[in-house]
N, C-alpha and C. Protein backbone atom coordinates (compact mmCIF):
# COMPACT_ATOMS: atom_id res chain seq x y z
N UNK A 1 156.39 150.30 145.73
CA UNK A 1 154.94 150.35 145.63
C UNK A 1 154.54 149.85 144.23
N UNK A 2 153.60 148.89 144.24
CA UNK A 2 153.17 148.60 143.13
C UNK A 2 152.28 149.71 141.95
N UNK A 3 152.36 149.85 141.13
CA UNK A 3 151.27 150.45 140.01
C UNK A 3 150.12 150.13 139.95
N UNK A 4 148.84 150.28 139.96
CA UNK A 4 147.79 149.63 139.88
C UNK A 4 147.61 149.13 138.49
N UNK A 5 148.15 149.67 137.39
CA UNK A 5 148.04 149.67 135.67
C UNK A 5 149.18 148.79 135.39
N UNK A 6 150.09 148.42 136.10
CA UNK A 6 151.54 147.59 136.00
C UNK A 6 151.11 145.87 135.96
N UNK A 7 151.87 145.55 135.32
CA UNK A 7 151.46 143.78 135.26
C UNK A 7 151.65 143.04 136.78
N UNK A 8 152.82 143.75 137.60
CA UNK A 8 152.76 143.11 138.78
C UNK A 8 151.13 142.98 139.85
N UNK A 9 150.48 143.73 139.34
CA UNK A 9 149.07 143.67 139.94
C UNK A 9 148.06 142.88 139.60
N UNK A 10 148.51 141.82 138.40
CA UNK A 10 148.06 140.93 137.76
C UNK A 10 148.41 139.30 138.55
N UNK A 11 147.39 138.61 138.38
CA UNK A 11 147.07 137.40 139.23
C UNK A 11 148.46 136.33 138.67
N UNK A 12 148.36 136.68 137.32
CA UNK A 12 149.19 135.60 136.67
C UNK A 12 150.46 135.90 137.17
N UNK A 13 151.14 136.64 137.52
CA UNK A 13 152.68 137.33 138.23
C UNK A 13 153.08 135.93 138.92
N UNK A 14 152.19 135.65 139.95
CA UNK A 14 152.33 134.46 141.18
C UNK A 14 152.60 133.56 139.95
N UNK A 15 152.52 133.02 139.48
CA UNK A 15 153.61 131.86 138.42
C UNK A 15 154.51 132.35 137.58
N UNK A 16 155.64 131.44 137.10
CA UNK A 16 156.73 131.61 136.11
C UNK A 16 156.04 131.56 134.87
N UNK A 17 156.75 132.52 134.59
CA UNK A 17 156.17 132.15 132.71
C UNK A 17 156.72 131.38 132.06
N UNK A 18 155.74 130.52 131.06
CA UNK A 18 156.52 129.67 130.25
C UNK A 18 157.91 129.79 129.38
N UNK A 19 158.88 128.99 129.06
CA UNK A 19 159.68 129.60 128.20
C UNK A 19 159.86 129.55 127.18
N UNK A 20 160.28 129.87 126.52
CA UNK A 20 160.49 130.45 124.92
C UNK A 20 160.10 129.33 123.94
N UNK A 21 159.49 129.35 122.89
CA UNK A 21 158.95 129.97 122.40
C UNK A 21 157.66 131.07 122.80
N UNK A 22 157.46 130.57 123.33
CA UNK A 22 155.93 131.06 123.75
C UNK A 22 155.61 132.19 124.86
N UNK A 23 156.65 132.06 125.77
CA UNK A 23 156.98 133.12 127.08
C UNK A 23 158.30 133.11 126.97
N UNK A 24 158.64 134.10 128.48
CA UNK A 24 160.10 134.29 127.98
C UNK A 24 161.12 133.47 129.45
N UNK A 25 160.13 132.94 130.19
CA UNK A 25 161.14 132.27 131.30
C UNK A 25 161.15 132.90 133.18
N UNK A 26 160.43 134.33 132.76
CA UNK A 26 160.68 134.91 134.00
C UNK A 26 160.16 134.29 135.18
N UNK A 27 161.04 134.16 136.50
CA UNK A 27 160.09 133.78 137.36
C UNK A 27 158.99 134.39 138.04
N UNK A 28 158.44 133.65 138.91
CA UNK A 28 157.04 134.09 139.63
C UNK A 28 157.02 135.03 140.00
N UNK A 29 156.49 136.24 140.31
CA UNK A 29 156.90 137.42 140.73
C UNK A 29 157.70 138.93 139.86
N UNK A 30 158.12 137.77 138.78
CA UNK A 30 158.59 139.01 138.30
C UNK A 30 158.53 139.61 136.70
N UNK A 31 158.23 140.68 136.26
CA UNK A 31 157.63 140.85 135.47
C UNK A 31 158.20 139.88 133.68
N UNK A 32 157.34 140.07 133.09
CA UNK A 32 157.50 139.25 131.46
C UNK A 32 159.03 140.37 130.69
N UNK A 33 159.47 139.33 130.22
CA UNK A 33 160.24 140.40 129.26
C UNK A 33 160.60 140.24 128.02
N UNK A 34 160.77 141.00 126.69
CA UNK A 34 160.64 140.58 125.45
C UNK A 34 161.21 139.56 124.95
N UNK A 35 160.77 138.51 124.17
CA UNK A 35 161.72 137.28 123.83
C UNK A 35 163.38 137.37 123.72
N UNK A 36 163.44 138.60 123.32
CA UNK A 36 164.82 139.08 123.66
C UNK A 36 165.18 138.73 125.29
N UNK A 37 164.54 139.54 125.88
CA UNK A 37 165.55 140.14 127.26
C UNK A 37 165.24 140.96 127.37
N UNK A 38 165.19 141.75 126.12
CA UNK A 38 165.71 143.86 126.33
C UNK A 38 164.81 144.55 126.88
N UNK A 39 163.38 143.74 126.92
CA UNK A 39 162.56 145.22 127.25
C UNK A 39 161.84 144.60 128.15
N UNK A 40 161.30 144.86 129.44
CA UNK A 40 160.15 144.75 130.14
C UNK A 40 158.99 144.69 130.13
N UNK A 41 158.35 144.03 129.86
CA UNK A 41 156.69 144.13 129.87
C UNK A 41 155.73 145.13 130.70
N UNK A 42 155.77 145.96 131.05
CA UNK A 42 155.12 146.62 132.04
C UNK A 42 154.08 146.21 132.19
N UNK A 43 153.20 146.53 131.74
CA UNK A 43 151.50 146.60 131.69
C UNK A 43 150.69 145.18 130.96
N UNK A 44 151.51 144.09 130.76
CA UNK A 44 150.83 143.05 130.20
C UNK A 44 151.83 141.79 130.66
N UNK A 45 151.04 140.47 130.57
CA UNK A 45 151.92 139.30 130.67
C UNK A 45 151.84 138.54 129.60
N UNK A 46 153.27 137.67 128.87
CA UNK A 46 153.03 136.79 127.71
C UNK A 46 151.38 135.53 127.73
N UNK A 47 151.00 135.66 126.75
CA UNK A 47 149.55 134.80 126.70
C UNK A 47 149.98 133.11 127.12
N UNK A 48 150.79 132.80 127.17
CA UNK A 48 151.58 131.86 127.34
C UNK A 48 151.55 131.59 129.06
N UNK A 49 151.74 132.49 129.68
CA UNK A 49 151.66 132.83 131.47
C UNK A 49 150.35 132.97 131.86
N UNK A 50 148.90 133.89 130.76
CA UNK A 50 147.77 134.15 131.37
C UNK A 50 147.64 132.87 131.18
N UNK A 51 147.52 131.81 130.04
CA UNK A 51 147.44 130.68 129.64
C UNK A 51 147.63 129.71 131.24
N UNK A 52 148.97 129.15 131.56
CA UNK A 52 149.39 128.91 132.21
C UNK A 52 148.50 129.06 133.76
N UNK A 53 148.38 130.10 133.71
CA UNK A 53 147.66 131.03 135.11
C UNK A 53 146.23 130.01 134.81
N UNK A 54 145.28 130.48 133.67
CA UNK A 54 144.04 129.96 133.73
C UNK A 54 143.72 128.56 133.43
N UNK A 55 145.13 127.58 133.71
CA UNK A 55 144.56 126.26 133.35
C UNK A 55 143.94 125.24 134.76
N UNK A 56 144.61 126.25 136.18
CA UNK A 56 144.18 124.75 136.76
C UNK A 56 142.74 125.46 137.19
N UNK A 57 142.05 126.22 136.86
CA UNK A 57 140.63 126.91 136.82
C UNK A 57 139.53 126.17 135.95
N UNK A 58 140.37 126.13 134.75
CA UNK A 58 139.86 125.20 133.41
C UNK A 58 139.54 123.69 133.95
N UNK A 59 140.80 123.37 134.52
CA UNK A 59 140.57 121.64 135.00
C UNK A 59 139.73 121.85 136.06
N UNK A 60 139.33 122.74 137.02
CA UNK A 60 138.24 122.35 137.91
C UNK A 60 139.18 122.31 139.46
N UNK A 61 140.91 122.95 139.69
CA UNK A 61 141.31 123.01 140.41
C UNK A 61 141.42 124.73 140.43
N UNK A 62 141.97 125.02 141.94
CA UNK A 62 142.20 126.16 142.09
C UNK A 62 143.77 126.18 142.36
């Protein structure tokens, strides 16, 4: 069951996050994790992924 407060409830999830520098690589679906590895993101996604998420909105695609 998802969390409602958990990042998986977040729009940006449905894409991979960018990778490193900037994100950390995870794929679509699954949560961000510290540039390390070590820790999980719970409750937020790298700005790099919301980024990612809000560009084809920006260009005028969905």
């Amino acid at each position: 069951m998802k969390d409602s407060n958990s990042a998986l409830s977040l729009p940006q999830i449905a894409i991979a996050c960018p990778p490193p520098p900037f994100g950390c690589g995870s794929p679509a679906g699954a949560l961000c994790t510290s540039h390390g590895g070590t820790r999980v993101r719970k409750y937020d996604t790298h700005q790099a992924r919301t980024a990612a998420w809000n560009k084809p909105r920006k260009d005028g695609r969905s």
